[in-house]
C-alpha atoms as a PDB file:
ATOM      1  CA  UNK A   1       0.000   0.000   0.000  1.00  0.00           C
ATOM      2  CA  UNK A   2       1.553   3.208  -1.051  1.00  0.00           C
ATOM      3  CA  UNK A   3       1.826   6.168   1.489  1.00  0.00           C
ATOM      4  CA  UNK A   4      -1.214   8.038  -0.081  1.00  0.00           C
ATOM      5  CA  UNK A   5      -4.073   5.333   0.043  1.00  0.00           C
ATOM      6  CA  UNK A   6      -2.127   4.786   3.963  1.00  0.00           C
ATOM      7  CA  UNK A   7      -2.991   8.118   5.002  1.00  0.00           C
ATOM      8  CA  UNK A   8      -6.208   8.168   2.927  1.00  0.00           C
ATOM      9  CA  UNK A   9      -7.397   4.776   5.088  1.00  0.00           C
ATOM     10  CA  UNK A  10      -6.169   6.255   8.204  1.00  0.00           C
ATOM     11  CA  UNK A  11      -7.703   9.453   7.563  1.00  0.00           C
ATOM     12  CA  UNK A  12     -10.687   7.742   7.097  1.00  0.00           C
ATOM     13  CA  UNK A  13     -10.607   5.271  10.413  1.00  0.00           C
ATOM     14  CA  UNK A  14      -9.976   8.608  12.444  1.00  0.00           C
ATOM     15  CA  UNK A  15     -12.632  10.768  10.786  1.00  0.00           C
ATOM     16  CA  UNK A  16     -14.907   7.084  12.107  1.00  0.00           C
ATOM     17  CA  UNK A  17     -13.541   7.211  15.541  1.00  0.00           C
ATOM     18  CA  UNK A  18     -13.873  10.302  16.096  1.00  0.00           C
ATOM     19  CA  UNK A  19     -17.559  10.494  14.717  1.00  0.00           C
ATOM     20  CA  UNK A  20     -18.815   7.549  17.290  1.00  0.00           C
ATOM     21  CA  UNK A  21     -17.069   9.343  19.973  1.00  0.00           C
ATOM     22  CA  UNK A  22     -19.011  12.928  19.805  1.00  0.00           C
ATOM     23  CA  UNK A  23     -22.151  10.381  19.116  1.00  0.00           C
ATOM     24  CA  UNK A  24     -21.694   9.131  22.358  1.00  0.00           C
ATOM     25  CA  UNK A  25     -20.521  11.828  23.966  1.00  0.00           C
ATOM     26  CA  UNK A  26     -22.854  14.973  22.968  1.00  0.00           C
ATOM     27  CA  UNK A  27     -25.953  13.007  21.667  1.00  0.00           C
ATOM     28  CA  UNK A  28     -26.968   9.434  22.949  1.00  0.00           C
ATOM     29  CA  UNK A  29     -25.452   6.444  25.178  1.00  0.00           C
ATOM     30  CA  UNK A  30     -26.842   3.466  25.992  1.00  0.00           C
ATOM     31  CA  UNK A  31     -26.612   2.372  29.523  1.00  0.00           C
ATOM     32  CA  UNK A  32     -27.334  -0.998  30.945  1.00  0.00           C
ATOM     33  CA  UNK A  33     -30.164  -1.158  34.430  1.00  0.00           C
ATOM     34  CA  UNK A  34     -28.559  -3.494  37.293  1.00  0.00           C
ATOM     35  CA  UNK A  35     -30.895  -2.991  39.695  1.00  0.00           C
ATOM     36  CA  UNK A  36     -34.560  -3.179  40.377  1.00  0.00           C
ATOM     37  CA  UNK A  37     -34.703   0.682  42.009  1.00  0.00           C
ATOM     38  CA  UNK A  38     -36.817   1.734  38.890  1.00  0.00           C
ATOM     39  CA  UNK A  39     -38.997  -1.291  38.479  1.00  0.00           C
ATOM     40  CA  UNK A  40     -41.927  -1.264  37.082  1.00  0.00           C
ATOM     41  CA  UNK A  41     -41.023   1.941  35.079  1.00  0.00           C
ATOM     42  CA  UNK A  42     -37.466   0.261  33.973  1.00  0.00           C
ATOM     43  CA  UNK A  43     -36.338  -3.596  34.396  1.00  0.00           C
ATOM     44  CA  UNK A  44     -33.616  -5.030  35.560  1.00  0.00           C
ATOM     45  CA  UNK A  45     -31.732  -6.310  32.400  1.00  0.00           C
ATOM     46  CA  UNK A  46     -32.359  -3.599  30.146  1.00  0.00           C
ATOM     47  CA  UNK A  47     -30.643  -1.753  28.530  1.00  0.00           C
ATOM     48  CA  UNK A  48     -31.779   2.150  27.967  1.00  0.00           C
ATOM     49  CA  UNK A  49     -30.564   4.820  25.564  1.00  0.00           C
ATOM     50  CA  UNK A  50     -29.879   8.435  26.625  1.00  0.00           C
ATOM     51  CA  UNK A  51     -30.641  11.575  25.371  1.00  0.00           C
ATOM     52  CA  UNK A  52     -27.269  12.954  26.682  1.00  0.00           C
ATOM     53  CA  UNK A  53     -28.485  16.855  24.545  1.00  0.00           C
ATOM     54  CA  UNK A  54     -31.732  16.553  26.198  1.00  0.00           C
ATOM     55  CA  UNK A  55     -30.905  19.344  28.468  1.00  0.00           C
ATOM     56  CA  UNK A  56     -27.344  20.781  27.521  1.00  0.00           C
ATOM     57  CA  UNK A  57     -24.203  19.243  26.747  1.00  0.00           C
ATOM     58  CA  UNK A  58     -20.785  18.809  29.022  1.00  0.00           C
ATOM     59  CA  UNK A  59     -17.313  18.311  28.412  1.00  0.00           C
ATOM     60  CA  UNK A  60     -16.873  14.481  28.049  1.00  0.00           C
ATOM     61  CA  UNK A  61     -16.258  12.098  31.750  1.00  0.00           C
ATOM     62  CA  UNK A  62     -16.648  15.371  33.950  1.00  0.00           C
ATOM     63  CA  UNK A  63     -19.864  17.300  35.521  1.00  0.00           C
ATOM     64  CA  UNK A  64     -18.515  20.637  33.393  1.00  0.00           C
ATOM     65  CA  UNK A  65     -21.687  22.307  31.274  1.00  0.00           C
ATOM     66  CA  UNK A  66     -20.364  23.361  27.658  1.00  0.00           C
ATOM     67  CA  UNK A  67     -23.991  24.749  26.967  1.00  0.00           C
ATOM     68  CA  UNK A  68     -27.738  24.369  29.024  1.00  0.00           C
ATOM     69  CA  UNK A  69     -30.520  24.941  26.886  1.00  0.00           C
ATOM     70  CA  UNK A  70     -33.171  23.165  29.290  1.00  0.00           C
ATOM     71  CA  UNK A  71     -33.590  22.176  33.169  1.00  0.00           C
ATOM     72  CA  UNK A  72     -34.775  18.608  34.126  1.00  0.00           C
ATOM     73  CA  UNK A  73     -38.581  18.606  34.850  1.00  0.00           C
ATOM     74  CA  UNK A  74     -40.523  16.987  37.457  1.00  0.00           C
ATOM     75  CA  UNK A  75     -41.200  13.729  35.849  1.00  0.00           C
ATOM     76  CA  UNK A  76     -38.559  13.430  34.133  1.00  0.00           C
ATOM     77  CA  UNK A  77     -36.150  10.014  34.027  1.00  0.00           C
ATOM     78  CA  UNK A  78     -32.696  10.853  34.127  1.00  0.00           C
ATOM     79  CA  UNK A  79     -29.335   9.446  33.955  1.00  0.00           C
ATOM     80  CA  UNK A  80     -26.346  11.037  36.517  1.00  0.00           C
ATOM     81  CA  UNK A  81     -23.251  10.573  37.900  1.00  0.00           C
ATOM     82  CA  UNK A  82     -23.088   8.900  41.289  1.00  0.00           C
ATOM     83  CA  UNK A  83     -23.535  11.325  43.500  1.00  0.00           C
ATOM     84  CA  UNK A  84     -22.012   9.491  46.700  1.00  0.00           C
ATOM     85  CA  UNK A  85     -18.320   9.463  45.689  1.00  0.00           C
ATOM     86  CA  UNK A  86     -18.869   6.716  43.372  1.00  0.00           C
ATOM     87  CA  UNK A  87     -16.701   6.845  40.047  1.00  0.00           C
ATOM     88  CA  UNK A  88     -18.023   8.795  37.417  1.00  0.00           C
ATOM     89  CA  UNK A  89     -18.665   5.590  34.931  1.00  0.00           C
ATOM     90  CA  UNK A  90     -20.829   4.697  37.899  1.00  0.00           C
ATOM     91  CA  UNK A  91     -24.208   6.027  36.622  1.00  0.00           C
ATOM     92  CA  UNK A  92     -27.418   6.101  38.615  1.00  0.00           C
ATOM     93  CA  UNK A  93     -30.866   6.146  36.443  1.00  0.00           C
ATOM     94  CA  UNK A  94     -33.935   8.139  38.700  1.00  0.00           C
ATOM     95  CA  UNK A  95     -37.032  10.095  38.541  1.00  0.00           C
ATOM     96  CA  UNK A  96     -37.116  14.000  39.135  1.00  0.00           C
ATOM     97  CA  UNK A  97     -39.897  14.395  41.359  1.00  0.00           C
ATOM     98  CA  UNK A  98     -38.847  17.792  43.115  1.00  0.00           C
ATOM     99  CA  UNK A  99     -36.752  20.507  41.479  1.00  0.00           C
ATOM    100  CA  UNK A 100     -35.347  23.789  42.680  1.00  0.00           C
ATOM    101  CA  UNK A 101     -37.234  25.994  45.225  1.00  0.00           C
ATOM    102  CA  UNK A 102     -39.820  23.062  45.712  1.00  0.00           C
ATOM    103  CA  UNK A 103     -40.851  21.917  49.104  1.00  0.00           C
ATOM    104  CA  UNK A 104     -40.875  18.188  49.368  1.00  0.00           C
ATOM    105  CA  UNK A 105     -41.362  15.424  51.191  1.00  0.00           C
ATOM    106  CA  UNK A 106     -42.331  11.725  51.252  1.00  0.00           C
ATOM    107  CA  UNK A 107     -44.474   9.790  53.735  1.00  0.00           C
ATOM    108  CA  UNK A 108     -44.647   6.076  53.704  1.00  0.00           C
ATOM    109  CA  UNK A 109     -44.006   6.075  49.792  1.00  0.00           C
ATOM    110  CA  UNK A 110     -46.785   8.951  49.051  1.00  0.00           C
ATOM    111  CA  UNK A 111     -45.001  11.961  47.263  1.00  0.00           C
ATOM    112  CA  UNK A 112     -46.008  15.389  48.261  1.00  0.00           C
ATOM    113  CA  UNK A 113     -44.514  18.285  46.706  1.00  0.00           C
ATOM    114  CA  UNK A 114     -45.210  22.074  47.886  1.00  0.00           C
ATOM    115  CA  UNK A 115     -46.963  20.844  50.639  1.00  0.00           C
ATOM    116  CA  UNK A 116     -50.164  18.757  48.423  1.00  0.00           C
ATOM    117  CA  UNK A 117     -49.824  14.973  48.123  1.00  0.00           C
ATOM    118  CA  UNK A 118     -49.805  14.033  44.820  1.00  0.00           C
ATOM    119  CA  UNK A 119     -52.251  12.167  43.574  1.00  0.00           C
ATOM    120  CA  UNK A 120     -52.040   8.319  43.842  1.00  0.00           C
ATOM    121  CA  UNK A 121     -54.266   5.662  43.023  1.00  0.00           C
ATOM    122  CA  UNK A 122     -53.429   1.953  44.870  1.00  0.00           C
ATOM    123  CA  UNK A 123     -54.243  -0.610  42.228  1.00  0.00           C
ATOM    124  CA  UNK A 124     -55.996  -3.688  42.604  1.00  0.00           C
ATOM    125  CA  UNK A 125     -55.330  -7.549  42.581  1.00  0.00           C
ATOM    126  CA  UNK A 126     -52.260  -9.058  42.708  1.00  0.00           C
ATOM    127  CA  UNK A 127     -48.644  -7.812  42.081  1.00  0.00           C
ATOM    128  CA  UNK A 128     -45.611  -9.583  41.329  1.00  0.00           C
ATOM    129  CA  UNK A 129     -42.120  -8.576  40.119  1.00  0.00           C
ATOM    130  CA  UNK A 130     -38.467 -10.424  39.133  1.00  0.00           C
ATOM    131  CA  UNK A 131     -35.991  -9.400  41.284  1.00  0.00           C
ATOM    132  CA  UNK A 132     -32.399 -10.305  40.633  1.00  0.00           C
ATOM    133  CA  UNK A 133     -30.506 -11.186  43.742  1.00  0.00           C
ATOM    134  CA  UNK A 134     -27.368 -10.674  44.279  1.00  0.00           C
ATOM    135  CA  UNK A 135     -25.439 -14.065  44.809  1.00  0.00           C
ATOM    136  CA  UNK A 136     -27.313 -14.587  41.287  1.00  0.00           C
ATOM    137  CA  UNK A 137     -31.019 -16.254  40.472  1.00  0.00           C
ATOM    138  CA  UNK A 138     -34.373 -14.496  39.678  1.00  0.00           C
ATOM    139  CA  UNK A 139     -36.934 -14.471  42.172  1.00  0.00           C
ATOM    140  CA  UNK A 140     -40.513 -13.574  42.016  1.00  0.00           C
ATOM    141  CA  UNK A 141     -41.481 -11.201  44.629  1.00  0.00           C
ATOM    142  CA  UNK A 142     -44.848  -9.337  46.278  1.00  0.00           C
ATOM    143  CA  UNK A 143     -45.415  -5.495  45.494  1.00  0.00           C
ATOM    144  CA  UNK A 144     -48.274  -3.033  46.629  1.00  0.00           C
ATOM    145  CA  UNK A 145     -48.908  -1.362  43.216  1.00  0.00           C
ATOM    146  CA  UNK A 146     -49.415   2.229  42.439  1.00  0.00           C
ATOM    147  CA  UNK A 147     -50.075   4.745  39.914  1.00  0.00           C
ATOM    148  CA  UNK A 148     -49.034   8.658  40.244  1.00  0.00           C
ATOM    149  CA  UNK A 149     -49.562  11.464  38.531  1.00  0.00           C
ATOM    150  CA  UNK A 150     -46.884  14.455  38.555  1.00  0.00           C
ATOM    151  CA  UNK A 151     -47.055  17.485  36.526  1.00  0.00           C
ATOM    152  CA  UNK A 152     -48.657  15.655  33.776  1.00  0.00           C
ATOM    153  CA  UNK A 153     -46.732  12.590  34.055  1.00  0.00           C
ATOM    154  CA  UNK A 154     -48.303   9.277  34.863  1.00  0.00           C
ATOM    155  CA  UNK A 155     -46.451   6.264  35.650  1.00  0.00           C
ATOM    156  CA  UNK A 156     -46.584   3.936  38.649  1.00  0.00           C
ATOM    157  CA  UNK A 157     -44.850   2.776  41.845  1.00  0.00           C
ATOM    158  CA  UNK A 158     -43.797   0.239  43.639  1.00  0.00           C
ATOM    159  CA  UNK A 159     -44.176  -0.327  47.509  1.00  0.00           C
ATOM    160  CA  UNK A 160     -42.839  -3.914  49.192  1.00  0.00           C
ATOM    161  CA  UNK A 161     -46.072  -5.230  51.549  1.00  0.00           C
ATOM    162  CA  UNK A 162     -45.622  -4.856  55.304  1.00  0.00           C
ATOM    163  CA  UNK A 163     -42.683  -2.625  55.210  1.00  0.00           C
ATOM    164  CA  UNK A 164     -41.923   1.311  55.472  1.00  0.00           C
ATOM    165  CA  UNK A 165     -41.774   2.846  52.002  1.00  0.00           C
ATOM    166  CA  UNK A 166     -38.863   5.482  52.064  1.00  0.00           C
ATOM    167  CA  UNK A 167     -40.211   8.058  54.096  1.00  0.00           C
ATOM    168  CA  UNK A 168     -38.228  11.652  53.783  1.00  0.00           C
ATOM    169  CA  UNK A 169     -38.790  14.868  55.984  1.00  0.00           C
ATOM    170  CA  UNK A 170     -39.822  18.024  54.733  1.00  0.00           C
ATOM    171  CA  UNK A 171     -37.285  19.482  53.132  1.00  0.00           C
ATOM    172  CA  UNK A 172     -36.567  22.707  50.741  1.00  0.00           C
ATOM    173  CA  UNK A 173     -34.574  21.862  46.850  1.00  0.00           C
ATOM    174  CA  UNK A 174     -31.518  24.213  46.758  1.00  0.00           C
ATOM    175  CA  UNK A 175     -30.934  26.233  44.007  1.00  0.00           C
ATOM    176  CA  UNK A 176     -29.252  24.305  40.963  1.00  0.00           C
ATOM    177  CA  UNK A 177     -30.038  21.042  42.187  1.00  0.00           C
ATOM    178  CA  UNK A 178     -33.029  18.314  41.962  1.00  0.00           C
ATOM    179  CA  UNK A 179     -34.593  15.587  44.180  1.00  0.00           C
ATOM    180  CA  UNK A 180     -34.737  11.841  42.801  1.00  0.00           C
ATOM    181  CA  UNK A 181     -36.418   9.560  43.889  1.00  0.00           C
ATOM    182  CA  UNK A 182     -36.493   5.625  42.449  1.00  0.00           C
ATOM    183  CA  UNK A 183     -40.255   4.516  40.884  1.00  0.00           C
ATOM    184  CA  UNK A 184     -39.525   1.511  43.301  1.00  0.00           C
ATOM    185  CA  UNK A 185     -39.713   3.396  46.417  1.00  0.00           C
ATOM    186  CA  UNK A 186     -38.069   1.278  48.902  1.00  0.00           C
ATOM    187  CA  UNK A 187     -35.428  -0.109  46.860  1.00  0.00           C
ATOM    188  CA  UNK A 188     -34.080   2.626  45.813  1.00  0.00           C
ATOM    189  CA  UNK A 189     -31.157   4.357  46.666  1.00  0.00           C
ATOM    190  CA  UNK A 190     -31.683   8.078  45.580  1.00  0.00           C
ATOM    191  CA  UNK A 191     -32.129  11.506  47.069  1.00  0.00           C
ATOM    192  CA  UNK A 192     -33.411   9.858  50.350  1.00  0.00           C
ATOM    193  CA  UNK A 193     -29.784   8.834  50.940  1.00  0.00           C
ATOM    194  CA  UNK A 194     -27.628  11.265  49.231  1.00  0.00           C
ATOM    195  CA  UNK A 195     -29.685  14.085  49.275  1.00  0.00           C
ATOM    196  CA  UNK A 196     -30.449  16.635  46.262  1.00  0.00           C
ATOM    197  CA  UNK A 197     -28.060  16.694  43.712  1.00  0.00           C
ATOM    198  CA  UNK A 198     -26.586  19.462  41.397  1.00  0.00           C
ATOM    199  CA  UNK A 199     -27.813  19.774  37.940  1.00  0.00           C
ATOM    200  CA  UNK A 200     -24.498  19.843  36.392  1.00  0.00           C
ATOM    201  CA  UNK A 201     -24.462  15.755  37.377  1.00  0.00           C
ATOM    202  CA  UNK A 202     -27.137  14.523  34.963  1.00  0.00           C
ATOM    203  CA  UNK A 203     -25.924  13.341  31.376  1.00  0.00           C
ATOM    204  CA  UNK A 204     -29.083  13.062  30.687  1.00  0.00           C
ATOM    205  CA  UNK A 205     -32.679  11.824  30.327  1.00  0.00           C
ATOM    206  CA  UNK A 206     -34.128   8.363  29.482  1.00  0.00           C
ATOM    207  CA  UNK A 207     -35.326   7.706  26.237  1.00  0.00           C
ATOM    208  CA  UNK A 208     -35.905   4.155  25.155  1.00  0.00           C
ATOM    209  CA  UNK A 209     -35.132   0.403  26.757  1.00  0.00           C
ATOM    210  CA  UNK A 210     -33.481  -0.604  23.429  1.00  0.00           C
ATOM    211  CA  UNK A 211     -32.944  -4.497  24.182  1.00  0.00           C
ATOM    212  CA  UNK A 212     -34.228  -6.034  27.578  1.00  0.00           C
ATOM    213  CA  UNK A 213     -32.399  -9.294  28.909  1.00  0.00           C
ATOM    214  CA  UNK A 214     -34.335 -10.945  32.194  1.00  0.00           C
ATOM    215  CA  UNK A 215     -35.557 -14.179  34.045  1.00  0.00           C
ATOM    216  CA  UNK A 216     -36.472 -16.081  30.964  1.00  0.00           C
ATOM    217  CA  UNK A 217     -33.947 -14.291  28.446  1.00  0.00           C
ATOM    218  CA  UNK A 218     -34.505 -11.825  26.042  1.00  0.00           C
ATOM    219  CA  UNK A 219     -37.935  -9.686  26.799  1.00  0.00           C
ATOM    220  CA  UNK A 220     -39.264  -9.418  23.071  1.00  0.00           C
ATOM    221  CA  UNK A 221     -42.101  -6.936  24.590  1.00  0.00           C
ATOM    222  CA  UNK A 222     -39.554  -4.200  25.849  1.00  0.00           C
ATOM    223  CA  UNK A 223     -37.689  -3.811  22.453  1.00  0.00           C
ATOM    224  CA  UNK A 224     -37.742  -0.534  21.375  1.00  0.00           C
ATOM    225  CA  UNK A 225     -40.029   0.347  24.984  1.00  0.00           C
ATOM    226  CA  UNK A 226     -40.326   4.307  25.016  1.00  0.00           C
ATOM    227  CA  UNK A 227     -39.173   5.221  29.008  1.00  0.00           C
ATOM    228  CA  UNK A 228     -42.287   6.276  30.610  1.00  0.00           C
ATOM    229  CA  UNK A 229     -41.959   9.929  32.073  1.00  0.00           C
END
């Protein structure tokens, strides 16, 4: 291979590279769910792609804002960087359910934000859901079901029978910063633990489940699932 059609080919593998990088980087990621803190809204096993320009876009692997164009929303499903001193490959996926200057709280489970509860409808019959445990193994487990409605959004929740649902005290959203909360309410790890967290962590917000892997293999339904906000 002469020198030309060399630098031609490597031209050409760079231009490549350098395309899938600013895909990834500025416009979507996909990012796998190992935990059951946003089931039913998300599985365990799937794996969901991001809007990463949904709301601005940051200087690759760091918190640093190149451009904001938009604020997360109550509602809103969102990916971040661990908050609690985690590495910043270590991504958290959560629901917005309080932003800045909101008054919020949660009792037994039941959202309430600027002091109204919002609404919440327990559902009927029975409820069942795969957990994945850690020393390995699907398990089928009991759930109190419910759906809520927030700013428009309507999704549901998940409470575990005979045990406290995540309960947080009153408390006021800084400025620049949002409360999470997981659609699972007491598995989740989220604001309840590590408090509010600054804007300038989320990469971005929820978009699809593209492929969905789980106790009996692939999930054909959730190919292609739109994220419920």
């Amino acid at each position: 291979m002469d020198k030309k059609k060399l630098w031609a080919e490597v031209k050409g593998w760079t231009f490549t590279i350098l395309a899938v990088l600013a895909f990834r980087t500025f416009l979507y990621e996909a990012v796998y769910i190992p935990s059951g803190s946003m089931i039913p809204t998300l599985q365990i096993g799937d794996y969901v792609v991001v809007e990463k320009w949904a709301y601005g876009a940051r200087l690759p692997f760091t918190s640093a804002a190149l451009f904001d164009w938009s604020s997360p929303k109550r509602g809103d499903i969102v990916v971040l960087l661990n908050p609690s001193g985690g590495p910043s490959t270590d991504d958290l996926i959560k629901r917005v359910v309080a932003v800045a200057g909101d008054q919020v709280e949660i009792r037994d489970g039941h959202l309430v934000v600027n002091g109204r509860p919002v609404e919440r409808q327990e559902q009927p019959g029975p409820c069942t859901y795969w957990n994945l445990q850690d020393r390995g193994g699907w398990v089928e487990e009991p759930c109190l079901s419910y759906v809520e409605h927030l700013d428009g959004h309507t999704y549901r929740t998940y409470c575990t029978p005979g045990r406290a649902c995540g309960d947080v005290p009153s408390q006021t959203v800084p400025p620049g910063e949002v409360f999470l909360a997981g659609d699972h309410r007491d598995h989740s790890a989220d604001s309840r633990v590590f408090g509010p967290v600054p804007v300038n962590r989320i990469k971005g917000r929820a978009w699809v489940a593209l492929v969905s892997w789980g106790e009996h293999g692939l999930r054909w339904h959730r190919l292609f699932h739109r994220v419920d906000h």
